[in-house]
N, C-alpha and C. Protein backbone atom coordinates (compact mmCIF):
# COMPACT_ATOMS: atom_id res chain seq x y z
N UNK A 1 -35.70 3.74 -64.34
CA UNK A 1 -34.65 4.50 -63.70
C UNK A 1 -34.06 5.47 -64.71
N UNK A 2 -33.84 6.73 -64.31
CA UNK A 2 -33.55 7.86 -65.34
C UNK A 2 -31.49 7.23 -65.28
N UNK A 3 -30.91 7.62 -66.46
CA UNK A 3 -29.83 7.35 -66.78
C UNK A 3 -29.12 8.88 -66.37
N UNK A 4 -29.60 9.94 -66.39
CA UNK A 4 -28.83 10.87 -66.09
C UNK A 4 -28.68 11.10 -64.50
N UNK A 5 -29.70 10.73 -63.76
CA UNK A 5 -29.21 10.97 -62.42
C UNK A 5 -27.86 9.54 -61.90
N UNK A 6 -27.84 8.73 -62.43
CA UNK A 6 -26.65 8.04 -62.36
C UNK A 6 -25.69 8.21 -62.64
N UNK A 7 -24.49 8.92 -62.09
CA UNK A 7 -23.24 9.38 -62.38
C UNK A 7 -22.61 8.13 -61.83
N UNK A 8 -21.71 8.24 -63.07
CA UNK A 8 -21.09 6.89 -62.73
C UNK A 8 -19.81 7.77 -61.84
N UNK A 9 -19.17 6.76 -60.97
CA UNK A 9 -17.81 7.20 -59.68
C UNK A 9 -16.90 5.91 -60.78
N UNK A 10 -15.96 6.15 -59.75
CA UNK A 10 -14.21 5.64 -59.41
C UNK A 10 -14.93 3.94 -59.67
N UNK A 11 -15.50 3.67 -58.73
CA UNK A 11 -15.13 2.50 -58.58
C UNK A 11 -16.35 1.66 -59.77
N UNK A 12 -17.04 2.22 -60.11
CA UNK A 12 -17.81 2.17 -61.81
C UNK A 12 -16.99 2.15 -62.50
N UNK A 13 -15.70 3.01 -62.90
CA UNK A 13 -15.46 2.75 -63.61
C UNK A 13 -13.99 2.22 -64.07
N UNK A 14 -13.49 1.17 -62.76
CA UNK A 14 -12.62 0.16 -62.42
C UNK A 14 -13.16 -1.11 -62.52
N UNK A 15 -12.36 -1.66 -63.98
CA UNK A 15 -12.93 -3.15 -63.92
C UNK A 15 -11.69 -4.15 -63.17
N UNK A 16 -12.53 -5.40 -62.61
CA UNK A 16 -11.77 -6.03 -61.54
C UNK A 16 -10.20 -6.89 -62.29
N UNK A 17 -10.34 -6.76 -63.88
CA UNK A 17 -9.16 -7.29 -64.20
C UNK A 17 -8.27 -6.60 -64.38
N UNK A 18 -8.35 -5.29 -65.61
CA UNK A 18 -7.57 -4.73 -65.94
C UNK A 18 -7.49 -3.19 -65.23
N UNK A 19 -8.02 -3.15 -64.15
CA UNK A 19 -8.00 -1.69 -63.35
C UNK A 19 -8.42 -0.36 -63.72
N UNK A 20 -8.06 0.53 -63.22
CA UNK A 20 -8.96 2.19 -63.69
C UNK A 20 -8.36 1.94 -64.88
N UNK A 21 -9.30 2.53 -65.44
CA UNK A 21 -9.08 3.22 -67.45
C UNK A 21 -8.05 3.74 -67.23
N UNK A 22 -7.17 4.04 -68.21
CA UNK A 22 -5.88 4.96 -68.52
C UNK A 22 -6.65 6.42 -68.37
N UNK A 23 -5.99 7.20 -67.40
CA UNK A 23 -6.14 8.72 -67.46
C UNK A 23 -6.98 8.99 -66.13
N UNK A 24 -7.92 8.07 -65.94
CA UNK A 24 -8.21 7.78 -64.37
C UNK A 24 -8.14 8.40 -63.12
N UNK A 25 -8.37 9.13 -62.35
CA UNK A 25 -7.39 9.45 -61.13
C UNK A 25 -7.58 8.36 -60.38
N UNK A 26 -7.12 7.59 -60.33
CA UNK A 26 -7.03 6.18 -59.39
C UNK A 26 -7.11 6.39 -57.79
N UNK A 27 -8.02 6.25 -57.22
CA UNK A 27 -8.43 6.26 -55.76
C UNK A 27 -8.27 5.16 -55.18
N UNK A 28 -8.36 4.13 -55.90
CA UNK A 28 -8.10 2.48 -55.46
C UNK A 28 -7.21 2.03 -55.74
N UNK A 29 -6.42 1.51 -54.67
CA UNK A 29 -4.69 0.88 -54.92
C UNK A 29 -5.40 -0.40 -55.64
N UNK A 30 -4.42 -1.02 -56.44
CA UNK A 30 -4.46 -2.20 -56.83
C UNK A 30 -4.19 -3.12 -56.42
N UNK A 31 -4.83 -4.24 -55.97
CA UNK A 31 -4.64 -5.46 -54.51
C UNK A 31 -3.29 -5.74 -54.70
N UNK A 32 -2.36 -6.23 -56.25
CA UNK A 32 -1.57 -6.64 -56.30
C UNK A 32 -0.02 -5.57 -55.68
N UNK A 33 -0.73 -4.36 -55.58
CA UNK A 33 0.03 -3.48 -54.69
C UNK A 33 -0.21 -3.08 -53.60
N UNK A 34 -1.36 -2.99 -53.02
CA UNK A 34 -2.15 -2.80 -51.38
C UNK A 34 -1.82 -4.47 -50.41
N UNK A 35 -1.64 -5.43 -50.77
CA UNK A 35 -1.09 -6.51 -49.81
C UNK A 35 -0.39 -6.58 -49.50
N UNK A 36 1.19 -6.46 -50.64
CA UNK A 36 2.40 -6.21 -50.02
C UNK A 36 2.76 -5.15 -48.55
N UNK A 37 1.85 -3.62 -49.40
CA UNK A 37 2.09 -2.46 -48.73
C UNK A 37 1.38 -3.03 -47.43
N UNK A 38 0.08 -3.21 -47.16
CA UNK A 38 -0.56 -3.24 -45.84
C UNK A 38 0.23 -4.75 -44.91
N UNK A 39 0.65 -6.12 -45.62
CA UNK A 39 1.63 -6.67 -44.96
C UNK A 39 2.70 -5.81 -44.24
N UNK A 40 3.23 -4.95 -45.02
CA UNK A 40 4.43 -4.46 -44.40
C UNK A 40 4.13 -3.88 -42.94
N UNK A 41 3.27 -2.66 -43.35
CA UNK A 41 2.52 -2.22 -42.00
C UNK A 41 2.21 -3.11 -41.18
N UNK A 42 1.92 -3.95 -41.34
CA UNK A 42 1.26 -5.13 -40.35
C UNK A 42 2.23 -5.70 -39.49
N UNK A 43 3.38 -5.69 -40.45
CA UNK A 43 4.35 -6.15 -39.77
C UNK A 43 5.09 -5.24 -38.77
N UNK A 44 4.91 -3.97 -38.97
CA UNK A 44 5.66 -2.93 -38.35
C UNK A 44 4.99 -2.82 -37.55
N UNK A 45 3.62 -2.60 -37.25
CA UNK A 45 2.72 -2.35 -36.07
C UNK A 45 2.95 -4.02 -35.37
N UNK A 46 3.09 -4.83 -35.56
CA UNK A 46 3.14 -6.25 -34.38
C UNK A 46 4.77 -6.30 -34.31
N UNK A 47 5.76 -5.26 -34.91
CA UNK A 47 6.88 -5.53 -33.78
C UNK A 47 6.87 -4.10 -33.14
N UNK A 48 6.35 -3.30 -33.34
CA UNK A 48 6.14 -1.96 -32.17
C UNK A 48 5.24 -2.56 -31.20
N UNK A 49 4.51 -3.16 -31.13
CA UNK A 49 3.81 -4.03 -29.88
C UNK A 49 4.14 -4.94 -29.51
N UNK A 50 5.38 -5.86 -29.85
CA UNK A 50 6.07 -6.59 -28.91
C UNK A 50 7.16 -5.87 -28.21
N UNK A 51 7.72 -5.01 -29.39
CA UNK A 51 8.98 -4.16 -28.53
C UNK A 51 8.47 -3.57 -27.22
N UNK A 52 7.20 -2.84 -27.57
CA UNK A 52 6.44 -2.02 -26.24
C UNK A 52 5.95 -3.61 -25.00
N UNK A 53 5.63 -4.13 -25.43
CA UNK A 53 4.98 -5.55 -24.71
C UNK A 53 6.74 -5.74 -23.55
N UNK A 54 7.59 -5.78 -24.55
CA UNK A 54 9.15 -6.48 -23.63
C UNK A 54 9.28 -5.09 -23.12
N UNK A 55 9.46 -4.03 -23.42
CA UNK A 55 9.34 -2.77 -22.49
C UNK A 55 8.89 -2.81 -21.28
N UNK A 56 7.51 -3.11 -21.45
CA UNK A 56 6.48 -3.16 -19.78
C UNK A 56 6.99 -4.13 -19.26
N UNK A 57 7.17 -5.03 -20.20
CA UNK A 57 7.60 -6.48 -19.05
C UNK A 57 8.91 -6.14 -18.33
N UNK A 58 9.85 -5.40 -18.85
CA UNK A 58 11.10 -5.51 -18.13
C UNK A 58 10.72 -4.15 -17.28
N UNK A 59 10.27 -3.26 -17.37
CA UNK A 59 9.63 -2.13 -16.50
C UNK A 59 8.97 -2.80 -15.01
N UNK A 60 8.15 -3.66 -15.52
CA UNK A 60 7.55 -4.23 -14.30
C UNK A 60 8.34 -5.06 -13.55
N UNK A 61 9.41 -5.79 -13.85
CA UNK A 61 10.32 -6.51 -13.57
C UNK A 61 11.22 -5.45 -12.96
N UNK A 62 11.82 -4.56 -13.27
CA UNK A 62 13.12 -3.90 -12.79
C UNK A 62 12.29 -3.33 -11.74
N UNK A 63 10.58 -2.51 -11.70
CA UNK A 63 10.44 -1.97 -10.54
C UNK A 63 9.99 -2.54 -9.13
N UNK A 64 9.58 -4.37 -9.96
CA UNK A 64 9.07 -4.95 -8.76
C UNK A 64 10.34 -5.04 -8.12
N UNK A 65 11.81 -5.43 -8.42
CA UNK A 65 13.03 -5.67 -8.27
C UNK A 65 13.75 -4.42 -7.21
N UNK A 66 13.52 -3.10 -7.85
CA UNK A 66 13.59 -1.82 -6.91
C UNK A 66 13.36 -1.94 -5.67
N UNK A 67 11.85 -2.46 -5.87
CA UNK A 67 10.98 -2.19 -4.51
C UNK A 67 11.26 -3.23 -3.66
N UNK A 68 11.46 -3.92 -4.09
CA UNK A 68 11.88 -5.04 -3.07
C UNK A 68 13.40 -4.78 -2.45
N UNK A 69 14.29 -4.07 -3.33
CA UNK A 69 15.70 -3.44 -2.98
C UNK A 69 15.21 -2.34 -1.52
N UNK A 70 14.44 -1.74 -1.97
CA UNK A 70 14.24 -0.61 -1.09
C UNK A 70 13.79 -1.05 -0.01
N UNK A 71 12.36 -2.34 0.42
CA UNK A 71 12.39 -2.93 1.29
C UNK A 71 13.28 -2.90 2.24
N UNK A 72 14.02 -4.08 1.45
CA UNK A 72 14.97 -4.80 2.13
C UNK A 72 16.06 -3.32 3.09
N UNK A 73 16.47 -2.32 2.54
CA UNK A 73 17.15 -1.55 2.87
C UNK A 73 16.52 -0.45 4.08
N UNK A 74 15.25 -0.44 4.11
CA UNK A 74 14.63 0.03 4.63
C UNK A 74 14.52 -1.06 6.07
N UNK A 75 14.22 -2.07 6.05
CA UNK A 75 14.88 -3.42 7.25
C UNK A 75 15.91 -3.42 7.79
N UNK A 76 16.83 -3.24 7.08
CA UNK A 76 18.51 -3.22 7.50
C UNK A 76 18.78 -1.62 8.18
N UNK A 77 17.72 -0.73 7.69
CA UNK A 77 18.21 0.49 8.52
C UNK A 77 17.68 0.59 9.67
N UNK A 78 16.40 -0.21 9.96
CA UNK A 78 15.53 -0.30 10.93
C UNK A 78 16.28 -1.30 12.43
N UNK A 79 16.87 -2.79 11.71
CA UNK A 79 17.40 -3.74 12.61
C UNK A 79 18.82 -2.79 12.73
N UNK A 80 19.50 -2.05 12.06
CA UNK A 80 21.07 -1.57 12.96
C UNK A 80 20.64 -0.80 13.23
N UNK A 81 19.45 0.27 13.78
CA UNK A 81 19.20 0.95 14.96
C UNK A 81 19.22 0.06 15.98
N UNK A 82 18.31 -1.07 15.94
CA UNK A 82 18.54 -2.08 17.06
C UNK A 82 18.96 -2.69 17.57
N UNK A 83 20.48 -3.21 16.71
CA UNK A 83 21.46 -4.16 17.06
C UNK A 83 22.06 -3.51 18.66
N UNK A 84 22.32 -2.50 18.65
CA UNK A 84 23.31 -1.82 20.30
C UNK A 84 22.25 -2.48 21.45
N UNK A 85 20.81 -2.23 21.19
CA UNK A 85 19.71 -2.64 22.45
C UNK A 85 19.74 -4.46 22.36
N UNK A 86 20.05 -4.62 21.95
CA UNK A 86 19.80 -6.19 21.38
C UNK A 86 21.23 -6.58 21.61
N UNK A 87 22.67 -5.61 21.43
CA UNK A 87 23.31 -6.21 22.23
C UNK A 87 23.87 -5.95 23.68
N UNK A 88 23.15 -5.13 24.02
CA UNK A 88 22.85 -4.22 25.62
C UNK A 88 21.99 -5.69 26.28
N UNK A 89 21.17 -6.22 25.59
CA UNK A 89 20.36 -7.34 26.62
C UNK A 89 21.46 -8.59 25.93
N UNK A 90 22.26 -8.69 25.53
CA UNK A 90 23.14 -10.45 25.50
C UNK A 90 23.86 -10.00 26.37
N UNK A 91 24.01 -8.53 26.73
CA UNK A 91 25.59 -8.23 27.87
C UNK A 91 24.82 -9.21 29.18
N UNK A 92 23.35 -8.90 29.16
CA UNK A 92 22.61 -8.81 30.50
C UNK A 92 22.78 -10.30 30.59
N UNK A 93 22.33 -10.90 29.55
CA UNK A 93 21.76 -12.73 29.70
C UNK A 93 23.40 -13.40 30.04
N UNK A 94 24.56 -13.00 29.69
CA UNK A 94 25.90 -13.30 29.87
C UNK A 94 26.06 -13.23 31.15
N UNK A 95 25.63 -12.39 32.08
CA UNK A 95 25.92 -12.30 33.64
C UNK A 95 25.24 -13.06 34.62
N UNK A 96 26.19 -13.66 35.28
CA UNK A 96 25.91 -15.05 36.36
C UNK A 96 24.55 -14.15 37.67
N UNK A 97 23.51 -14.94 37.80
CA UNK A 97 22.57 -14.27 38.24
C UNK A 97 22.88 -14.04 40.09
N UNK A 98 24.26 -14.86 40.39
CA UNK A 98 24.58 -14.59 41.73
C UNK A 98 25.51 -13.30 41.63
N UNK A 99 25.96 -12.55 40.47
CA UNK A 99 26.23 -11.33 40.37
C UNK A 99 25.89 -9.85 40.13
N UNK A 100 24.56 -10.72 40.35
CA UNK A 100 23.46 -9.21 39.81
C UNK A 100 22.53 -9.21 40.75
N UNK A 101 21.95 -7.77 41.62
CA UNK A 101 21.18 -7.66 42.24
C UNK A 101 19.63 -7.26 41.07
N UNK A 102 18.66 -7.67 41.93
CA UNK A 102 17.30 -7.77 40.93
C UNK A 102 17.44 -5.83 40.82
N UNK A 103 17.76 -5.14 41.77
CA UNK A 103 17.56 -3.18 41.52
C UNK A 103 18.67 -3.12 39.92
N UNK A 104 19.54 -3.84 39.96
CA UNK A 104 20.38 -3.76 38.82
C UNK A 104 20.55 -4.07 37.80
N UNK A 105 19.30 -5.03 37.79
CA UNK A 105 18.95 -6.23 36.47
C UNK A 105 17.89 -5.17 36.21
N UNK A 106 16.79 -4.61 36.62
CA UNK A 106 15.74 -3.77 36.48
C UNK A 106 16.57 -2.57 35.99
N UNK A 107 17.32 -2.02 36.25
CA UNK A 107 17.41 -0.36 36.17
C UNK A 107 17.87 -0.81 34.97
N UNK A 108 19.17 -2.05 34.35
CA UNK A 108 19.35 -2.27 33.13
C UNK A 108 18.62 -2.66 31.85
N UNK A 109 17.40 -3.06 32.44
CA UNK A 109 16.27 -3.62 31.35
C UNK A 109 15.72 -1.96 31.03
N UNK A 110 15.39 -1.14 31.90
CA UNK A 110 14.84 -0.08 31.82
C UNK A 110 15.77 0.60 30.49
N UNK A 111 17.14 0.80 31.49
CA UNK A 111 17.76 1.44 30.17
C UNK A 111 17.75 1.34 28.63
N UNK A 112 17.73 -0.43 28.83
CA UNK A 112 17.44 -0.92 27.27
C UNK A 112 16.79 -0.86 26.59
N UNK A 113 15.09 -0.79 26.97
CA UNK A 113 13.94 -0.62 26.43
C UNK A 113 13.60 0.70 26.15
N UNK A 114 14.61 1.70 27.04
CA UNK A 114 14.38 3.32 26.81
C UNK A 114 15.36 3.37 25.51
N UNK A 115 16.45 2.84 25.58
CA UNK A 115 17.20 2.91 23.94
C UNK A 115 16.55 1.97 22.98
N UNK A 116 15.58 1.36 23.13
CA UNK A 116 14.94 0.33 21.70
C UNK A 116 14.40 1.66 21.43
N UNK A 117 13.13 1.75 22.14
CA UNK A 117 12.00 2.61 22.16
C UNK A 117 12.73 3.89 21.43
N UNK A 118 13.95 4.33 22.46
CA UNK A 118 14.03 5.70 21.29
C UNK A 118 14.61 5.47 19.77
N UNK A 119 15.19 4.27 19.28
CA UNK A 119 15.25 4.08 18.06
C UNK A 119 13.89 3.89 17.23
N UNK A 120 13.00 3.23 18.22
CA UNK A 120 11.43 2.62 17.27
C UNK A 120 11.23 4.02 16.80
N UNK A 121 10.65 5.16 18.10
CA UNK A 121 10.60 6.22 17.62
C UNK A 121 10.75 6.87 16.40
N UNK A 122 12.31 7.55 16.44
CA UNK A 122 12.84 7.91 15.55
C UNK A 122 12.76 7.12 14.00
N UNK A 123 12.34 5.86 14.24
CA UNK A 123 11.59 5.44 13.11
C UNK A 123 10.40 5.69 12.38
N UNK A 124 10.03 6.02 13.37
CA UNK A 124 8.64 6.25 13.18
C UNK A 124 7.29 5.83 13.87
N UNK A 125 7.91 4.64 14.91
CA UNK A 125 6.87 3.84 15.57
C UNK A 125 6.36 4.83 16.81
N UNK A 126 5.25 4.73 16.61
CA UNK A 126 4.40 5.64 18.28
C UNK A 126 3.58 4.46 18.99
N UNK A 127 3.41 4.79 19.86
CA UNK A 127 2.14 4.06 21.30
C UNK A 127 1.06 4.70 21.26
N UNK A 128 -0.08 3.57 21.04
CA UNK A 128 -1.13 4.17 21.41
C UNK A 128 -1.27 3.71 22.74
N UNK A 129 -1.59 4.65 24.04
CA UNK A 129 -1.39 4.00 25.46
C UNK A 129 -1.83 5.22 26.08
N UNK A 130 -3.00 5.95 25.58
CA UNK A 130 -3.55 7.37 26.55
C UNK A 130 -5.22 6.63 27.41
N UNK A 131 -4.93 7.16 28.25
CA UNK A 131 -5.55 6.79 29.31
C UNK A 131 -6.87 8.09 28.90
N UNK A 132 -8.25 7.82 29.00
CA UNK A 132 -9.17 9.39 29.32
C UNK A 132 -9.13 9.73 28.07
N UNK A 133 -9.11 9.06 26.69
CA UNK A 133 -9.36 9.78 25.75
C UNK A 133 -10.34 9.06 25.02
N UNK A 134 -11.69 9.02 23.94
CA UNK A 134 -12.43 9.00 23.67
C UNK A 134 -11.99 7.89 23.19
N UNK A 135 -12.98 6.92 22.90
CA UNK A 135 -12.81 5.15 22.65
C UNK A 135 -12.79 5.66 20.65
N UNK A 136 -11.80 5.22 20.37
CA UNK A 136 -11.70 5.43 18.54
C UNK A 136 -11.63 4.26 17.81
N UNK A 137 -12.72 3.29 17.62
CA UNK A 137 -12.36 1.75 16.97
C UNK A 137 -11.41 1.71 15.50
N UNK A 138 -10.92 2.97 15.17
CA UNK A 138 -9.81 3.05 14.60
C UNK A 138 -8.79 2.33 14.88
N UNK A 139 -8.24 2.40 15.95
CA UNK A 139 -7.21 2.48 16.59
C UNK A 139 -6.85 1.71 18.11
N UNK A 140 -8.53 1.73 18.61
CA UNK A 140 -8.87 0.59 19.85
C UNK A 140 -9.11 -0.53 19.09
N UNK A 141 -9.16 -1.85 20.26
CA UNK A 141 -9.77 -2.52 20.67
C UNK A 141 -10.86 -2.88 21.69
N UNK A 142 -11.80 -2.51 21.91
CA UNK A 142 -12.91 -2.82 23.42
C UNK A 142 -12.84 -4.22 23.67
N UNK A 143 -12.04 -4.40 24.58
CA UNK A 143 -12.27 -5.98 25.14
C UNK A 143 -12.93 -6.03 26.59
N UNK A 144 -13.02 -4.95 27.16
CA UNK A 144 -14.25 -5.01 27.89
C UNK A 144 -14.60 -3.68 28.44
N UNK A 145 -15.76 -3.42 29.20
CA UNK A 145 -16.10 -2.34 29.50
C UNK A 145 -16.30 -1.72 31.14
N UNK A 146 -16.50 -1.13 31.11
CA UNK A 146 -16.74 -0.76 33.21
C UNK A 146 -17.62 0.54 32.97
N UNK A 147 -18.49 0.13 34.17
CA UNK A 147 -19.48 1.72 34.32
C UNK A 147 -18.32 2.97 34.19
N UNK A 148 -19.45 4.17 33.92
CA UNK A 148 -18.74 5.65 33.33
C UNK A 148 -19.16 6.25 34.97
N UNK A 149 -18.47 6.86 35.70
CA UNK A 149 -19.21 7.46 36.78
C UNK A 149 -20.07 8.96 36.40
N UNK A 150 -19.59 9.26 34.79
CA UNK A 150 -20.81 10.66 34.49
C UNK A 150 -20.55 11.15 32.86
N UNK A 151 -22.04 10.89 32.64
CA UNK A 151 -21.92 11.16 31.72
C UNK A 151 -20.76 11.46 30.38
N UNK A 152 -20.01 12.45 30.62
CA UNK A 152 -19.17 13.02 29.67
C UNK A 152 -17.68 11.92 29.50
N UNK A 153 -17.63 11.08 30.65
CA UNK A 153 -16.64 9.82 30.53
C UNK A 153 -17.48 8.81 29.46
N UNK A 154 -18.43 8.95 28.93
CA UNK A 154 -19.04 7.75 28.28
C UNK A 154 -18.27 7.54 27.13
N UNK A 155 -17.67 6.27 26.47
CA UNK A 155 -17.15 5.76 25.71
C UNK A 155 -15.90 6.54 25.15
N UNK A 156 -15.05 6.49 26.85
CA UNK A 156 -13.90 6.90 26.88
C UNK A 156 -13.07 5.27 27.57
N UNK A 157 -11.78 5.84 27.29
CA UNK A 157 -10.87 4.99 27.65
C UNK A 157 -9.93 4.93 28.99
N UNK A 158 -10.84 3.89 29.79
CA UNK A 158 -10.59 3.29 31.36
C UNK A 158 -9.29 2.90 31.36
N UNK A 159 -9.08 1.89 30.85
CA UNK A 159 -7.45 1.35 31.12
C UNK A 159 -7.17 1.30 29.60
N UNK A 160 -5.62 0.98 29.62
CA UNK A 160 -5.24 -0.09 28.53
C UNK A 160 -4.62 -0.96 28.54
N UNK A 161 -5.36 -2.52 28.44
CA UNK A 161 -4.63 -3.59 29.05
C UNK A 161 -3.78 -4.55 27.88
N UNK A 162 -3.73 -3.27 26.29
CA UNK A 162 -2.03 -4.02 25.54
C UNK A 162 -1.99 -2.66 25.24
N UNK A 163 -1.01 -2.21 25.04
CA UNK A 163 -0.74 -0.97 24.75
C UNK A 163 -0.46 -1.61 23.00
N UNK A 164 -1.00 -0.26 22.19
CA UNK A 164 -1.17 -0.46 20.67
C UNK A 164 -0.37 0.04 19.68
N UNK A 165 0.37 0.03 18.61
CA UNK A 165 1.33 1.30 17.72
C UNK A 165 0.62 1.48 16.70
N UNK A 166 1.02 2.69 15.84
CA UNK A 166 1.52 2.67 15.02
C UNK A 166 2.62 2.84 14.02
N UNK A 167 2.96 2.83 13.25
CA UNK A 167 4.29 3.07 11.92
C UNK A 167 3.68 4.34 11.01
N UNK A 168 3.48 5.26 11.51
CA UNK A 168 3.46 6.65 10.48
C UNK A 168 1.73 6.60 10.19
N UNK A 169 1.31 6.65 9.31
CA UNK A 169 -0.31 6.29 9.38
C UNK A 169 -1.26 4.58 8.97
N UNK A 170 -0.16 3.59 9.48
CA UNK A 170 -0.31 2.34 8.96
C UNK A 170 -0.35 1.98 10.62
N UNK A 171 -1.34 1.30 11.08
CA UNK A 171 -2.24 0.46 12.71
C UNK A 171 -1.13 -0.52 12.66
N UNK A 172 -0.28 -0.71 13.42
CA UNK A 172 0.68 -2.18 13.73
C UNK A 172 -0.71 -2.75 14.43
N UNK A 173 -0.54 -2.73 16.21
CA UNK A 173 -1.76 -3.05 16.22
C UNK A 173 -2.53 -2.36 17.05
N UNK A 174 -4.09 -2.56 17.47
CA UNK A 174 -4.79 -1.56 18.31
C UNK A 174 -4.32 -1.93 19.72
N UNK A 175 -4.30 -0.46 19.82
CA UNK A 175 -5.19 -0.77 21.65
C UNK A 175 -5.58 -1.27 22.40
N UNK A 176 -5.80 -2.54 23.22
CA UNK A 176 -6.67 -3.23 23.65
C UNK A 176 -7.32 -2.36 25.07
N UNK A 177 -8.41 -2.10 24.94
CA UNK A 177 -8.80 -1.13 26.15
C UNK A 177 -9.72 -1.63 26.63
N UNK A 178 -10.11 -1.02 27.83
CA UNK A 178 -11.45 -1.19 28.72
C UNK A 178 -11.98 0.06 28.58
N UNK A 179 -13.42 -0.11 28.37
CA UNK A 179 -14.44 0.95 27.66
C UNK A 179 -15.02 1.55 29.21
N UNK A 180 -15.48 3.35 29.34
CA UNK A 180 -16.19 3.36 30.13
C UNK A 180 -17.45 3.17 29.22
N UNK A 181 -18.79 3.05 29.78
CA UNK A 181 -20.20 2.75 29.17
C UNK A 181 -21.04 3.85 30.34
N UNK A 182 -21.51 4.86 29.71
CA UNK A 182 -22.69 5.54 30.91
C UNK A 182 -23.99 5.11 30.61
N UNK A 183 -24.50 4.28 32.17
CA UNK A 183 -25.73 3.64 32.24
C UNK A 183 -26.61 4.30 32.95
N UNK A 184 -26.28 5.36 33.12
CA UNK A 184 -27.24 6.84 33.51
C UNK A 184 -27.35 6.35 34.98
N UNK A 185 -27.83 7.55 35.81
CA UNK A 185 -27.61 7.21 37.16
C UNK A 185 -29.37 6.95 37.19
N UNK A 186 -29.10 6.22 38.76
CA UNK A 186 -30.68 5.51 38.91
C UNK A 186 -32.13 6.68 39.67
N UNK A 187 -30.61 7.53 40.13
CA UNK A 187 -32.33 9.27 39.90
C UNK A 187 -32.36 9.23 38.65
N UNK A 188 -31.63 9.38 37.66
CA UNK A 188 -32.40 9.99 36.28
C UNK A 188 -33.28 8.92 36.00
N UNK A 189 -32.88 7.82 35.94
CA UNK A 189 -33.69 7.00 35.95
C UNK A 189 -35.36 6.94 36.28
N UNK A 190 -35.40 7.32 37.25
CA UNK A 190 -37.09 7.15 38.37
C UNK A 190 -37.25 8.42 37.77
N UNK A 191 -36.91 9.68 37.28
CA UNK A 191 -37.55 10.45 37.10
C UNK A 191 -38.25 10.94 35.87
């Protein structure tokens, strides 16, 4: 091995007891000064990651806490739209039934369910309950079906025997409908 292509470096010429030669540019901390220093760090980086750790935790805590606030408030604005219809039918159940004609018990249920309904509304709640419009298993149910009398009625909607909602773009529940089905007529058939 040629001696001149071996340039001796830094760490050639650091012995492990007494450290770089005097005059040195020292590139290598000395352990008895790099443990303290990198402890310290060590220590500073594992309480910036617990501080951040109790951060998220109380973050996740205060927003699960929010949301459940907002819930709840979002319920309470929903039930005192309803309380007046809800107490429009205890007026009804309070009255002796030899004082009420059945045209007057009816026209009052009507009224009541027209004031729920326009609070659900204004909530946000809609009906699905269209008669003649294309069967959407989105949003239907097919619980049973009946011949189409032509073509272009095929897997449209015959009756609806539950009427279905929704709450803004969230299905409360479907539709329950009767499907038309076109089973082609019996000329096209033979021909």
């Amino acid at each position: 091995m040629d001696d001149d292509k071996h340039t001796p470096n830094l760490v050639d010429q650091v012995d492990p007891i007494e450290g770089p030669p005097p005059g040195a540019n020292a590139l290598v901390e000395a352990p008895e000064l790099a443990v303290p220093r990198l402890e310290s760090q060590l220590a500073e980086v594992q309480d910036r990651y617990l501080r951040l750790a109790a951060e998220y935790d109380n973050f996740r805590k205060r927003t699960a806490r929010e949301r459940a606030e907002s819930w709840q408030k979002a319920q309470v604005e929903l039930l005192s739209r309803l309380v007046d219809g809800i107490d429009d039918l205890a007026r009804f159940s309070d009255v002796a039934p030899e004082h009420i004609d059945s045209k007057a018990l009816h026209e009052g249920i009507v009224l009541v369910e027209r004031k729920l309904w326009k609070e659900l509304q204004a909530a946000g709640l809609r009906r699905i309950d269209q008669k003649d419009v294309p069967f959407n298993p989105q949003v239907h149910e097919a619980v049973a079906t009946t011949p189409a009398a032509a073509p272009n009625q095929d897997h449209t909607v015959a009756a609806v025997l539950q009427t279905g909602y929704m709450f803004g773009d969230i299905l409360v529940r479907p539709a329950r409908v009767q499907v038309r089905t076109w089973q082609g007529s019996p000329e096209g058939e033979r021909a």
